[in-house]
PDB file of N, CA and C in Angstrom:
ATOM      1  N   UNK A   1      23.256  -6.009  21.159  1.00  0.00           N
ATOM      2  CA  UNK A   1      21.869  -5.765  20.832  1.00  0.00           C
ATOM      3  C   UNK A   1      21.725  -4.741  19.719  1.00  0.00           C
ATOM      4  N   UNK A   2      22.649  -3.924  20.059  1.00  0.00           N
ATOM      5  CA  UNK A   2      22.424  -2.711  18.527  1.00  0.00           C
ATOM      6  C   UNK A   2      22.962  -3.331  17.595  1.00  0.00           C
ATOM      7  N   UNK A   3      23.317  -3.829  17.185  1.00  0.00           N
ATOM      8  CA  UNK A   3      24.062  -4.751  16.455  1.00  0.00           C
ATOM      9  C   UNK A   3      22.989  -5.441  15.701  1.00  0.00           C
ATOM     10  N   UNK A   4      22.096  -6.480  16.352  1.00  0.00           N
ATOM     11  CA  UNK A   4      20.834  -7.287  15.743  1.00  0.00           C
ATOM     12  C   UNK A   4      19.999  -5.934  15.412  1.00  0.00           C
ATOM     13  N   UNK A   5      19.717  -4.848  15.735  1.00  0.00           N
ATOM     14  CA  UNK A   5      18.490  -4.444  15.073  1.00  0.00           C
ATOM     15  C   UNK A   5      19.313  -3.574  14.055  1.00  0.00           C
ATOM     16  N   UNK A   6      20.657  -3.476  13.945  1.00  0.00           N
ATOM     17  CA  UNK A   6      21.275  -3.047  12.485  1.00  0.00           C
ATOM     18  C   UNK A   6      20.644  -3.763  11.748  1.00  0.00           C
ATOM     19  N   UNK A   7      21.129  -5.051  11.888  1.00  0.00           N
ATOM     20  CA  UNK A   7      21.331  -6.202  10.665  1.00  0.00           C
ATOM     21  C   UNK A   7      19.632  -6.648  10.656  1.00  0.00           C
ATOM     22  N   UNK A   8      18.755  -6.499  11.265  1.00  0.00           N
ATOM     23  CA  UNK A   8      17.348  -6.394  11.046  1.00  0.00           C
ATOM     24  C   UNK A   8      16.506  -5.687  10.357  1.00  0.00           C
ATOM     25  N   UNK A   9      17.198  -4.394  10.414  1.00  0.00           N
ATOM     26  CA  UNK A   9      16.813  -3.424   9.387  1.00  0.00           C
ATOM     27  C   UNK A   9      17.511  -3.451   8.159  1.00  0.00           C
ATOM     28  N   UNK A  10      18.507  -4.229   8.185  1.00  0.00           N
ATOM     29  CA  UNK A  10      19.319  -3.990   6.492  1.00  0.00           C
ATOM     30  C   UNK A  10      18.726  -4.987   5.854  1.00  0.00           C
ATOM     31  N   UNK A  11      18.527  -6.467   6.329  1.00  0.00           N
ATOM     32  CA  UNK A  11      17.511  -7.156   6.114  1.00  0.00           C
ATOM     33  C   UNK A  11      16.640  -6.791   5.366  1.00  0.00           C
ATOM     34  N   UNK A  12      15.888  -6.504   6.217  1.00  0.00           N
ATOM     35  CA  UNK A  12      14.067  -5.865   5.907  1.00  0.00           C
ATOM     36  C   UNK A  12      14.444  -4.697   4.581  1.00  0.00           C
ATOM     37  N   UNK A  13      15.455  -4.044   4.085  1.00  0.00           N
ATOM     38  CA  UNK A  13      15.760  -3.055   3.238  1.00  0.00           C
ATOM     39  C   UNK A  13      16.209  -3.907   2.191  1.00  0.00           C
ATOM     40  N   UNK A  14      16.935  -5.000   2.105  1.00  0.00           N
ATOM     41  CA  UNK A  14      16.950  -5.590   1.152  1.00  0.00           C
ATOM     42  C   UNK A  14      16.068  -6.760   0.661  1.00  0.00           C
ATOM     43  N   UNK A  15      15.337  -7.176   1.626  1.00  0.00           N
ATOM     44  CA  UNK A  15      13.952  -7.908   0.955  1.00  0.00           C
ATOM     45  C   UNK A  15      13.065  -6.876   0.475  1.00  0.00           C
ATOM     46  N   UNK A  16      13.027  -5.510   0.781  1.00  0.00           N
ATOM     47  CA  UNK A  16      12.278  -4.943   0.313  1.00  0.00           C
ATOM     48  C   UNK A  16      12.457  -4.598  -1.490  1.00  0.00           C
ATOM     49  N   UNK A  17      13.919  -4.074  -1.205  1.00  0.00           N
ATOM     50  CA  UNK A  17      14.779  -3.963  -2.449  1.00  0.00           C
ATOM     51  C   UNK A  17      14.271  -2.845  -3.417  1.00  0.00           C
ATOM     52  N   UNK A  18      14.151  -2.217  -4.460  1.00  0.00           N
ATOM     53  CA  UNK A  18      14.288  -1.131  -4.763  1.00  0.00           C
ATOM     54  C   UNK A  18      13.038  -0.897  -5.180  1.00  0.00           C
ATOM     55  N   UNK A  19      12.554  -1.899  -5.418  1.00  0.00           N
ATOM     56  CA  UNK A  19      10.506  -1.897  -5.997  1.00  0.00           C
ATOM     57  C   UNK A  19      10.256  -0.960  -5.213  1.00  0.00           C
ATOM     58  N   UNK A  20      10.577  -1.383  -3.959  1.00  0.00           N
ATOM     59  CA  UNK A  20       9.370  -0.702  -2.257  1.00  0.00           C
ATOM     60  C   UNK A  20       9.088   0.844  -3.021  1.00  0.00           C
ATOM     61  N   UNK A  21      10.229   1.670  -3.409  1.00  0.00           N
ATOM     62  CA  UNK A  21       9.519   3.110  -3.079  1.00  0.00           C
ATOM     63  C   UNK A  21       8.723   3.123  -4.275  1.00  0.00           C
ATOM     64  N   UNK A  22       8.555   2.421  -5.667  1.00  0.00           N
ATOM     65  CA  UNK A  22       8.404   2.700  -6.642  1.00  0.00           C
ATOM     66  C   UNK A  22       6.874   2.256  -5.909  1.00  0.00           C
ATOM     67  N   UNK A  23       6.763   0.854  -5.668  1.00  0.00           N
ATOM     68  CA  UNK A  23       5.485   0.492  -5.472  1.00  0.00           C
ATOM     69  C   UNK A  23       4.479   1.737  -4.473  1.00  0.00           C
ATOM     70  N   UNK A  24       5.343   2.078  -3.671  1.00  0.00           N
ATOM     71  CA  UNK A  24       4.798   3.041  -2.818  1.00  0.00           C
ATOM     72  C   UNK A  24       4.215   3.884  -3.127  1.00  0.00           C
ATOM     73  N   UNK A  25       4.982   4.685  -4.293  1.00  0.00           N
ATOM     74  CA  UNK A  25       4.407   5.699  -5.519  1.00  0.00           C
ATOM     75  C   UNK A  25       3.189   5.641  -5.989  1.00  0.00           C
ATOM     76  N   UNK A  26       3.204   4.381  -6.676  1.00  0.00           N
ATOM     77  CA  UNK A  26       2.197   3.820  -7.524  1.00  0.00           C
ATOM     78  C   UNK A  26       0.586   3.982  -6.142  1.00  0.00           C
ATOM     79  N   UNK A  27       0.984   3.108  -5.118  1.00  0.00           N
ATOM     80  CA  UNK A  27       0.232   3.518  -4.093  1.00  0.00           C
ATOM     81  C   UNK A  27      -0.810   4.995  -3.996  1.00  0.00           C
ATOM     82  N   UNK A  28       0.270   5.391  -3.875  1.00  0.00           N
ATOM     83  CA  UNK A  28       0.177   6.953  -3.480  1.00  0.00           C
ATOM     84  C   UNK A  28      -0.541   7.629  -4.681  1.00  0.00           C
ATOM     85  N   UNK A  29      -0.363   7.464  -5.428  1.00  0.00           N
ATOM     86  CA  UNK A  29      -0.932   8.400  -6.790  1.00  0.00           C
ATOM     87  C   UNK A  29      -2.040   7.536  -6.931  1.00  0.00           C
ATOM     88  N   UNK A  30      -2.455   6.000  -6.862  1.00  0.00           N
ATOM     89  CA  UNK A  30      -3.671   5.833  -7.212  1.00  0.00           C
ATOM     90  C   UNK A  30      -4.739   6.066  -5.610  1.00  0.00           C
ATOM     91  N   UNK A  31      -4.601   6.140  -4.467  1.00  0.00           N
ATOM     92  CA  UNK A  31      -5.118   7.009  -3.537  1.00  0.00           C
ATOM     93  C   UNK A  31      -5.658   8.108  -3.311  1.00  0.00           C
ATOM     94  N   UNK A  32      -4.357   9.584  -3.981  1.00  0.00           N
ATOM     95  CA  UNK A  32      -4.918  10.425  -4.374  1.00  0.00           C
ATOM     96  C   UNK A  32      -6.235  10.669  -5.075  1.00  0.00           C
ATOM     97  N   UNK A  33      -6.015   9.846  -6.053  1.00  0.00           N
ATOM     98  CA  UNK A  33      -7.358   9.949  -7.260  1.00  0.00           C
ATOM     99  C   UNK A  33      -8.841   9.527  -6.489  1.00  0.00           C
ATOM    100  N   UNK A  34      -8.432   8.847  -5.340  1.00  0.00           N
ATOM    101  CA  UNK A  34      -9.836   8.781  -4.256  1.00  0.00           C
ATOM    102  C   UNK A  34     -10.378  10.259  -3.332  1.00  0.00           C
ATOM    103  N   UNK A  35     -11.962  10.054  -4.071  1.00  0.00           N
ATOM    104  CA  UNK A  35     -12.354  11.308  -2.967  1.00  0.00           C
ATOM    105  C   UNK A  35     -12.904  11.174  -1.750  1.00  0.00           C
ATOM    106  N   UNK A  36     -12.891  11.912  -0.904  1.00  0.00           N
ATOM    107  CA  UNK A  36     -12.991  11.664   0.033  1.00  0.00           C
ATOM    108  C   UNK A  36     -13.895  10.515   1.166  1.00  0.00           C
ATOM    109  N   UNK A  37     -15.304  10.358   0.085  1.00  0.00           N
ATOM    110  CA  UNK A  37     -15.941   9.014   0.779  1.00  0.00           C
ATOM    111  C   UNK A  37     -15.536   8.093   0.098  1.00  0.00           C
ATOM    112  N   UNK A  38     -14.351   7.781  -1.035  1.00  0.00           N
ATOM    113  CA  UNK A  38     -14.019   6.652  -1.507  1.00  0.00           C
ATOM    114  C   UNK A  38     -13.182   6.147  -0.783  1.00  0.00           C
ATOM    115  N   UNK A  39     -12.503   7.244  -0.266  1.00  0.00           N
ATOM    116  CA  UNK A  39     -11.009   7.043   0.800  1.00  0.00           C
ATOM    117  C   UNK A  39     -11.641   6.101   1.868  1.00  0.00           C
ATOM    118  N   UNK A  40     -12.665   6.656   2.610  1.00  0.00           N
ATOM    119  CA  UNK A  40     -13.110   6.575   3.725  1.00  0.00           C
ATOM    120  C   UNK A  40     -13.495   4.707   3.600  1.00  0.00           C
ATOM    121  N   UNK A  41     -14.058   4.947   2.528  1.00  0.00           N
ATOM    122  CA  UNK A  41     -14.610   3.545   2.500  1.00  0.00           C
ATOM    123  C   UNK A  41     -13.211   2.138   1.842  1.00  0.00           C
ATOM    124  N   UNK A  42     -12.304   2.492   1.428  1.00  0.00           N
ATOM    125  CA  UNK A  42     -11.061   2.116   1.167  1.00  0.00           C
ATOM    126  C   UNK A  42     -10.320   1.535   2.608  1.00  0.00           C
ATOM    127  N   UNK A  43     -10.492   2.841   2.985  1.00  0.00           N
ATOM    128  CA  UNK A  43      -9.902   2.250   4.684  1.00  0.00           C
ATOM    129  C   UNK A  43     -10.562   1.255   5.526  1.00  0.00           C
ATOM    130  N   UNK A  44     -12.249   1.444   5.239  1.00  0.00           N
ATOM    131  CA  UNK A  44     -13.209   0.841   6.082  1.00  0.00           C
ATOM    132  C   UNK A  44     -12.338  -0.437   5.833  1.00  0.00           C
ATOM    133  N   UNK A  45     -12.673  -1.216   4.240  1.00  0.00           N
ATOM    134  CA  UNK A  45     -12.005  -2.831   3.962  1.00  0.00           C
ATOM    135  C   UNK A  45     -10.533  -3.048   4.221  1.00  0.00           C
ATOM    136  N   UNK A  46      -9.934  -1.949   4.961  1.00  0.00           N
ATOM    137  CA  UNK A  46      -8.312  -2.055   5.098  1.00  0.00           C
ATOM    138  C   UNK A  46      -8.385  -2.467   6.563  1.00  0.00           C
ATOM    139  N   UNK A  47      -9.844  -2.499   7.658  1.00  0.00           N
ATOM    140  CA  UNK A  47      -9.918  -2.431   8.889  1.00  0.00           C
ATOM    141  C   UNK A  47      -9.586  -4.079   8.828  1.00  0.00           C
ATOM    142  N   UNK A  48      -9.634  -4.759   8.021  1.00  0.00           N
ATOM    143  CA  UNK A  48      -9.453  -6.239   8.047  1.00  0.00           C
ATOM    144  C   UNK A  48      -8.040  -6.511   8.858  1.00  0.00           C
ATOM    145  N   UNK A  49      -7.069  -5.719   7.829  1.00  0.00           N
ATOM    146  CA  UNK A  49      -5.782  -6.230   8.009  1.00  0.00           C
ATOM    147  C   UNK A  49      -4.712  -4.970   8.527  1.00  0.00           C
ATOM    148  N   UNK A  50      -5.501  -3.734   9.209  1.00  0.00           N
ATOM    149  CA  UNK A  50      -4.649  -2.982   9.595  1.00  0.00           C
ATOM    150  C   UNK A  50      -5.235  -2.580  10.966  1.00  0.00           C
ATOM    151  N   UNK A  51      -4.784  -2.331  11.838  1.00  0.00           N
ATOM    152  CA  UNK A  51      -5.863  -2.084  13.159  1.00  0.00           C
ATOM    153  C   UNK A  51      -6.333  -0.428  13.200  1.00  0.00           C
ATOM    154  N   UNK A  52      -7.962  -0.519  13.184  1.00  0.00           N
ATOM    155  CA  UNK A  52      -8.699   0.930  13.081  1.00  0.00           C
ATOM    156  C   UNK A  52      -7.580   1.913  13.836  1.00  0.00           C
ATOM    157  N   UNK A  53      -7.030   1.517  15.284  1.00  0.00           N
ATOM    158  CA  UNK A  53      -6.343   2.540  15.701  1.00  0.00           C
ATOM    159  C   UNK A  53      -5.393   2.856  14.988  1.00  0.00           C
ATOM    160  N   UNK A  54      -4.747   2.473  13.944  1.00  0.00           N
ATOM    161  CA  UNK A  54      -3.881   2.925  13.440  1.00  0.00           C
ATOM    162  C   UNK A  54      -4.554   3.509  12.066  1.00  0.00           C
ATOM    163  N   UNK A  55      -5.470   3.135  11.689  1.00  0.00           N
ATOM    164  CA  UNK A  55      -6.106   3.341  10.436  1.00  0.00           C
ATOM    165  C   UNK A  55      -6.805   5.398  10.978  1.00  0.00           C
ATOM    166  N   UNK A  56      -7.044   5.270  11.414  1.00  0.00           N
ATOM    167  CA  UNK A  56      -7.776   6.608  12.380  1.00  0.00           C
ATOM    168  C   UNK A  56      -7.215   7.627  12.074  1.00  0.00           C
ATOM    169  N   UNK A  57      -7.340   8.851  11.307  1.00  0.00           N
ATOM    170  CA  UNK A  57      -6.887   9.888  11.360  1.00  0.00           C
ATOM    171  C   UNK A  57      -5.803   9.800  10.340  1.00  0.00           C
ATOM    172  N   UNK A  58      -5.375   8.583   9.667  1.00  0.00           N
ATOM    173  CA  UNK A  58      -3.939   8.177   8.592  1.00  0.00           C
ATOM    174  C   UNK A  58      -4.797   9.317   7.162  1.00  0.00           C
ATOM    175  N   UNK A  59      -3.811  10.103   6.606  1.00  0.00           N
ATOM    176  CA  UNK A  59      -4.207  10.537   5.273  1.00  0.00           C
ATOM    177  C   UNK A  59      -3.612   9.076   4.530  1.00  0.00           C
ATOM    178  N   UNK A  60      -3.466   9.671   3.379  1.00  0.00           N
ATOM    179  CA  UNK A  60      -3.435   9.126   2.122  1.00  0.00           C
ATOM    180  C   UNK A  60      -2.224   8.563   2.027  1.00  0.00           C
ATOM    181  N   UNK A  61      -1.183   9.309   2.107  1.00  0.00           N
ATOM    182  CA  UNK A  61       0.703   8.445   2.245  1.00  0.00           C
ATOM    183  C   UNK A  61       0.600   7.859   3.703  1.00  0.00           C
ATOM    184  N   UNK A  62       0.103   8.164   5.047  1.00  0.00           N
ATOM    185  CA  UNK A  62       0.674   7.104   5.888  1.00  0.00           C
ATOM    186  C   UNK A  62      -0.371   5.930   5.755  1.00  0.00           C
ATOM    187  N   UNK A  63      -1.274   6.258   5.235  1.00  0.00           N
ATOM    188  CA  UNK A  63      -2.319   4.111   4.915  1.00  0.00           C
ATOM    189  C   UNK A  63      -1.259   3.745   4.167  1.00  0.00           C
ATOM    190  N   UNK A  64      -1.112   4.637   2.756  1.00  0.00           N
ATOM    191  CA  UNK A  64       0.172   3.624   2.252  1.00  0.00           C
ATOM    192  C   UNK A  64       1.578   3.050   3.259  1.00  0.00           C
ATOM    193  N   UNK A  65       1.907   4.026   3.911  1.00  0.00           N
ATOM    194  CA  UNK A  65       3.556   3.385   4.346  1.00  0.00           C
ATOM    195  C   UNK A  65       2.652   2.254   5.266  1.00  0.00           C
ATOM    196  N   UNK A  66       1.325   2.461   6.045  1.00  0.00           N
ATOM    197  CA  UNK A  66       1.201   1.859   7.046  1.00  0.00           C
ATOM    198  C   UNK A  66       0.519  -0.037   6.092  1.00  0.00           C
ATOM    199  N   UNK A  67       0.114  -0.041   4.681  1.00  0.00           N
ATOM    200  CA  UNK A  67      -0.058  -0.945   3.752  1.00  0.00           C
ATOM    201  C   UNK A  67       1.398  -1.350   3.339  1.00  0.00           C
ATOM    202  N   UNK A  68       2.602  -1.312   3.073  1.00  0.00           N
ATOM    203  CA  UNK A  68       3.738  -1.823   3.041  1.00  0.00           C
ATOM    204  C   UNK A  68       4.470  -2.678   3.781  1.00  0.00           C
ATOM    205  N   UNK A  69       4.313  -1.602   5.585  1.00  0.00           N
ATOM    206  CA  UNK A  69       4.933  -2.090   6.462  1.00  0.00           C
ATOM    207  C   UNK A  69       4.084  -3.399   6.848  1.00  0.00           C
ATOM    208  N   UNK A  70       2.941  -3.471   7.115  1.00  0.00           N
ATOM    209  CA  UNK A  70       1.936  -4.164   7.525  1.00  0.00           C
ATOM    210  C   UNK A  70       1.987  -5.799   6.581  1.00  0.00           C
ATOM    211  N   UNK A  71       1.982  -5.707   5.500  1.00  0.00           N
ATOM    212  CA  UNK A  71       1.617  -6.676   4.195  1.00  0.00           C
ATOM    213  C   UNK A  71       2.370  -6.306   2.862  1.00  0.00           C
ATOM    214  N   UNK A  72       4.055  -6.027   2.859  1.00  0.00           N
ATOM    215  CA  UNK A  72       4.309  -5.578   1.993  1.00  0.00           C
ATOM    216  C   UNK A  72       4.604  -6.524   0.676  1.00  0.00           C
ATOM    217  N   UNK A  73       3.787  -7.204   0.501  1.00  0.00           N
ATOM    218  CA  UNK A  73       3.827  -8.644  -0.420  1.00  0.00           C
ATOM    219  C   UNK A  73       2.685  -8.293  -1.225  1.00  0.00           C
ATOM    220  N   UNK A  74       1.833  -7.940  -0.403  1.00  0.00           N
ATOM    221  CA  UNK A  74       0.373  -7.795  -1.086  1.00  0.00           C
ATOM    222  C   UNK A  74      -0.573  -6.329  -1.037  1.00  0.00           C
ATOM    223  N   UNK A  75       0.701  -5.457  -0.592  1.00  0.00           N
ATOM    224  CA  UNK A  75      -0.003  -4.307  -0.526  1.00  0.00           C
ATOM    225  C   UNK A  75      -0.938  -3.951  -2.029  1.00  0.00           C
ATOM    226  N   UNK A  76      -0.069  -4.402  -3.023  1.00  0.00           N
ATOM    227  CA  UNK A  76      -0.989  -3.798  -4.630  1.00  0.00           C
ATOM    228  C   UNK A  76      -1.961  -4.485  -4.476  1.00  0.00           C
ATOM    229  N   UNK A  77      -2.003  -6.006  -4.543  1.00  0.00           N
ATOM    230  CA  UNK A  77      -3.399  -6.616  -4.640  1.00  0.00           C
ATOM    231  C   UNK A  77      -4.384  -6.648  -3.790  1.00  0.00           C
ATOM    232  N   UNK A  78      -3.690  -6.281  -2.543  1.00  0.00           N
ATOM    233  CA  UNK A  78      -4.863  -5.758  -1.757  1.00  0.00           C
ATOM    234  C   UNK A  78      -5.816  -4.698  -2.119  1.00  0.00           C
ATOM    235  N   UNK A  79      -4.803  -3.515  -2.665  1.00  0.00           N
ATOM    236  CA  UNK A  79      -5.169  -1.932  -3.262  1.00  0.00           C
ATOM    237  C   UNK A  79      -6.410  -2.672  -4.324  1.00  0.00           C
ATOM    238  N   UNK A  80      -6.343  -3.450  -5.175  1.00  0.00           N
ATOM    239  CA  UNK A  80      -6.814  -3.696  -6.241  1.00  0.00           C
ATOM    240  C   UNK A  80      -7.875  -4.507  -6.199  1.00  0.00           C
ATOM    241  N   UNK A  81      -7.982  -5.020  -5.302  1.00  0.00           N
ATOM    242  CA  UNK A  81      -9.259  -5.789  -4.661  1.00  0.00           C
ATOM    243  C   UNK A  81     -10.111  -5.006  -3.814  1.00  0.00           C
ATOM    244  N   UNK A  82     -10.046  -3.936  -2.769  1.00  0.00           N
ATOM    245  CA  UNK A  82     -10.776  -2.933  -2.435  1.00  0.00           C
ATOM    246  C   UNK A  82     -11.228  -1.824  -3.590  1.00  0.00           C
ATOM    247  N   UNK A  83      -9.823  -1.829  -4.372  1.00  0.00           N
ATOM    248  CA  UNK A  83     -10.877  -0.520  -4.689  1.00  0.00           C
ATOM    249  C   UNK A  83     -11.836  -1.159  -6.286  1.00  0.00           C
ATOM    250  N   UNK A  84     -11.587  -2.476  -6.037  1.00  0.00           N
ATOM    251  CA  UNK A  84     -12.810  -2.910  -7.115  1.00  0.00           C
ATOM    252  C   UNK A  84     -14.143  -3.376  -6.048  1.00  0.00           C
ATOM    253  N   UNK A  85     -13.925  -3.169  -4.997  1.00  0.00           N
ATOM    254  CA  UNK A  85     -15.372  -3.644  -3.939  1.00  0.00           C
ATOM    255  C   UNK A  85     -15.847  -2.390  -4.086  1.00  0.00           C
ATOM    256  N   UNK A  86     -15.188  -1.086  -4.086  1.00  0.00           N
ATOM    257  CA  UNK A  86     -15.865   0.056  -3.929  1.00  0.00           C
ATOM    258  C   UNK A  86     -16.140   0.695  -5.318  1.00  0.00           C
ATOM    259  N   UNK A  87     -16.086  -0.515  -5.984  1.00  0.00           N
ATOM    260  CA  UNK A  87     -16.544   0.184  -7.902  1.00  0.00           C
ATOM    261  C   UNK A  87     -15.544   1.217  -8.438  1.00  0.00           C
ATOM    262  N   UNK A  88     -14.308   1.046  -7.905  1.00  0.00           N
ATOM    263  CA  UNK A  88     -13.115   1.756  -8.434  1.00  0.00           C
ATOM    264  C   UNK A  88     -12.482   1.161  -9.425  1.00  0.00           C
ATOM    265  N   UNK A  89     -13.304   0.664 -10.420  1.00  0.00           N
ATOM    266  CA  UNK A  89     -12.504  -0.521 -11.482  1.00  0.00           C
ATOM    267  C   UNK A  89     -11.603   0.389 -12.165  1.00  0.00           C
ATOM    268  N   UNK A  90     -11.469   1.583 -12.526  1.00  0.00           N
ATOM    269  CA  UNK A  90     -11.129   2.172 -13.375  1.00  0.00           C
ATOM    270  C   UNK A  90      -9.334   2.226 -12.557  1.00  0.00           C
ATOM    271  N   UNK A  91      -9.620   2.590 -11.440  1.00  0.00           N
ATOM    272  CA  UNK A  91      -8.145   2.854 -10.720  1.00  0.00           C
ATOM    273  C   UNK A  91      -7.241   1.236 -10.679  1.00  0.00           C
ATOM    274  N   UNK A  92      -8.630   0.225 -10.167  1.00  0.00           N
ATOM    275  CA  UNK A  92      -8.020  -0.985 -10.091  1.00  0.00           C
ATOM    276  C   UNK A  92      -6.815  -1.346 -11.251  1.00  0.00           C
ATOM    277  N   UNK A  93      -7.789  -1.311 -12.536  1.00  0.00           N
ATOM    278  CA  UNK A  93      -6.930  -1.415 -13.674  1.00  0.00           C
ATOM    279  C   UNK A  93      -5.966  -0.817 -13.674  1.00  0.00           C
ATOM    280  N   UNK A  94      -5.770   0.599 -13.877  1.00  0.00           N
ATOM    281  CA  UNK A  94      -4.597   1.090 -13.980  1.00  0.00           C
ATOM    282  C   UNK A  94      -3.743   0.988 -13.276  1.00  0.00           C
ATOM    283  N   UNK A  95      -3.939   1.153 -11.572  1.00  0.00           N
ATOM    284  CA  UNK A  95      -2.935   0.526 -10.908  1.00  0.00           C
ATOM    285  C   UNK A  95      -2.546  -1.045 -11.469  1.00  0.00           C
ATOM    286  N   UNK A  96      -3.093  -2.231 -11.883  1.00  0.00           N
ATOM    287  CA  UNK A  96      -2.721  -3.632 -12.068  1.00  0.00           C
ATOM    288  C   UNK A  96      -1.931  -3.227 -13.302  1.00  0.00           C
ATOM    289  N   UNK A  97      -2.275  -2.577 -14.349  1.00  0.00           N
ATOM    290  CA  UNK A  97      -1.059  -1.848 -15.491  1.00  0.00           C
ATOM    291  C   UNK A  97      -0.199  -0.936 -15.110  1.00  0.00           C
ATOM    292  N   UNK A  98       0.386  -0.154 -14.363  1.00  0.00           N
ATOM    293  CA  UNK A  98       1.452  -0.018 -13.933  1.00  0.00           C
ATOM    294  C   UNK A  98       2.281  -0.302 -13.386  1.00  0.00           C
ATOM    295  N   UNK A  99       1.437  -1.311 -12.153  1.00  0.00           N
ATOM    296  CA  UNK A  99       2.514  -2.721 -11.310  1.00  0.00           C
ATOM    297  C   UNK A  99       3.066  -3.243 -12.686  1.00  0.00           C
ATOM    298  N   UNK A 100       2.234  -3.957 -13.196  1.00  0.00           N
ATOM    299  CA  UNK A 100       2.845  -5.137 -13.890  1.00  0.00           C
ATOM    300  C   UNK A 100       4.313  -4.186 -14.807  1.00  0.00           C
ATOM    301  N   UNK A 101       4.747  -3.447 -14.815  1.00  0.00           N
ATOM    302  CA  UNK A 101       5.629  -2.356 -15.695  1.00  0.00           C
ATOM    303  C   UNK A 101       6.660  -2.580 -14.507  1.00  0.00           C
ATOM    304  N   UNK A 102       6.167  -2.316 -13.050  1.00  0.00           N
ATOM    305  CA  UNK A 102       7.039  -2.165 -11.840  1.00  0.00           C
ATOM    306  C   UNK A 102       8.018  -3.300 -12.123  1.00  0.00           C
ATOM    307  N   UNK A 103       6.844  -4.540 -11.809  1.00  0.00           N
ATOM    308  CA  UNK A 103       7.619  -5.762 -11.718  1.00  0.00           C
ATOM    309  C   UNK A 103       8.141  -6.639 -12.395  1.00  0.00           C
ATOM    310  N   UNK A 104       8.331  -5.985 -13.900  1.00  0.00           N
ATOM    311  CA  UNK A 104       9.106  -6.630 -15.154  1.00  0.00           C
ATOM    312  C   UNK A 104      10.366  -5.898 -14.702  1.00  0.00           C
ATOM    313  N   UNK A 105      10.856  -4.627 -14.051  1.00  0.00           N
ATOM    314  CA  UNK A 105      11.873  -4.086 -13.971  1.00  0.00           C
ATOM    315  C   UNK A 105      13.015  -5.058 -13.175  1.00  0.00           C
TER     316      UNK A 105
END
């Protein structure tokens, strides 16, 4: 049994592959730049696909780790589709121009 959740986690580390922390970054720094009722309302449209109890009390890096672990395929375009519902076009963009830099690498 320890054995399968080795090889489950090395797995999951190499589908993730070396993007994950970069993307995470990118995450993280365009979050920051949210103030505090932007945050709030960021999370509200995250209640879709993350459960409030876990959403509850999360700062700014665990929504991100908890946006990776959760949907780590679509964590950016998710990012980029909320924070253009909440008139964050300015972050949207720049986050969609720095992914696209991520994922030519």
């Amino acid at each position: 049994m320890r054995s399968a959740g080795r090889t489950e986690r090395t797995d999951r580390d190499t589908m993730a592959g070396p993007q994950t922390s970069e993307v995470k970054q990118l995450l993280a720094r365009t979050l920051q730049e949210l103030g505090a009722d932007d945050f709030r309302a960021f999370k509200w449209y995250l209640e879709k696909i993350i459960p409030t109890s876990k959403l509850d009390g999360a700062d700014r890096l665990q929504t991100v780790d908890l946006m990776v672990q959760l949907q780590p395929l679509q964590a950016v375009d998710m990012t980029i589709e909320y924070l253009t519902t909440i008139n964050r076009n300015d972050l949207a963009l720049e986050l969609s121009q720095n992914n696209a830099g991520v994922s030519q690498r």
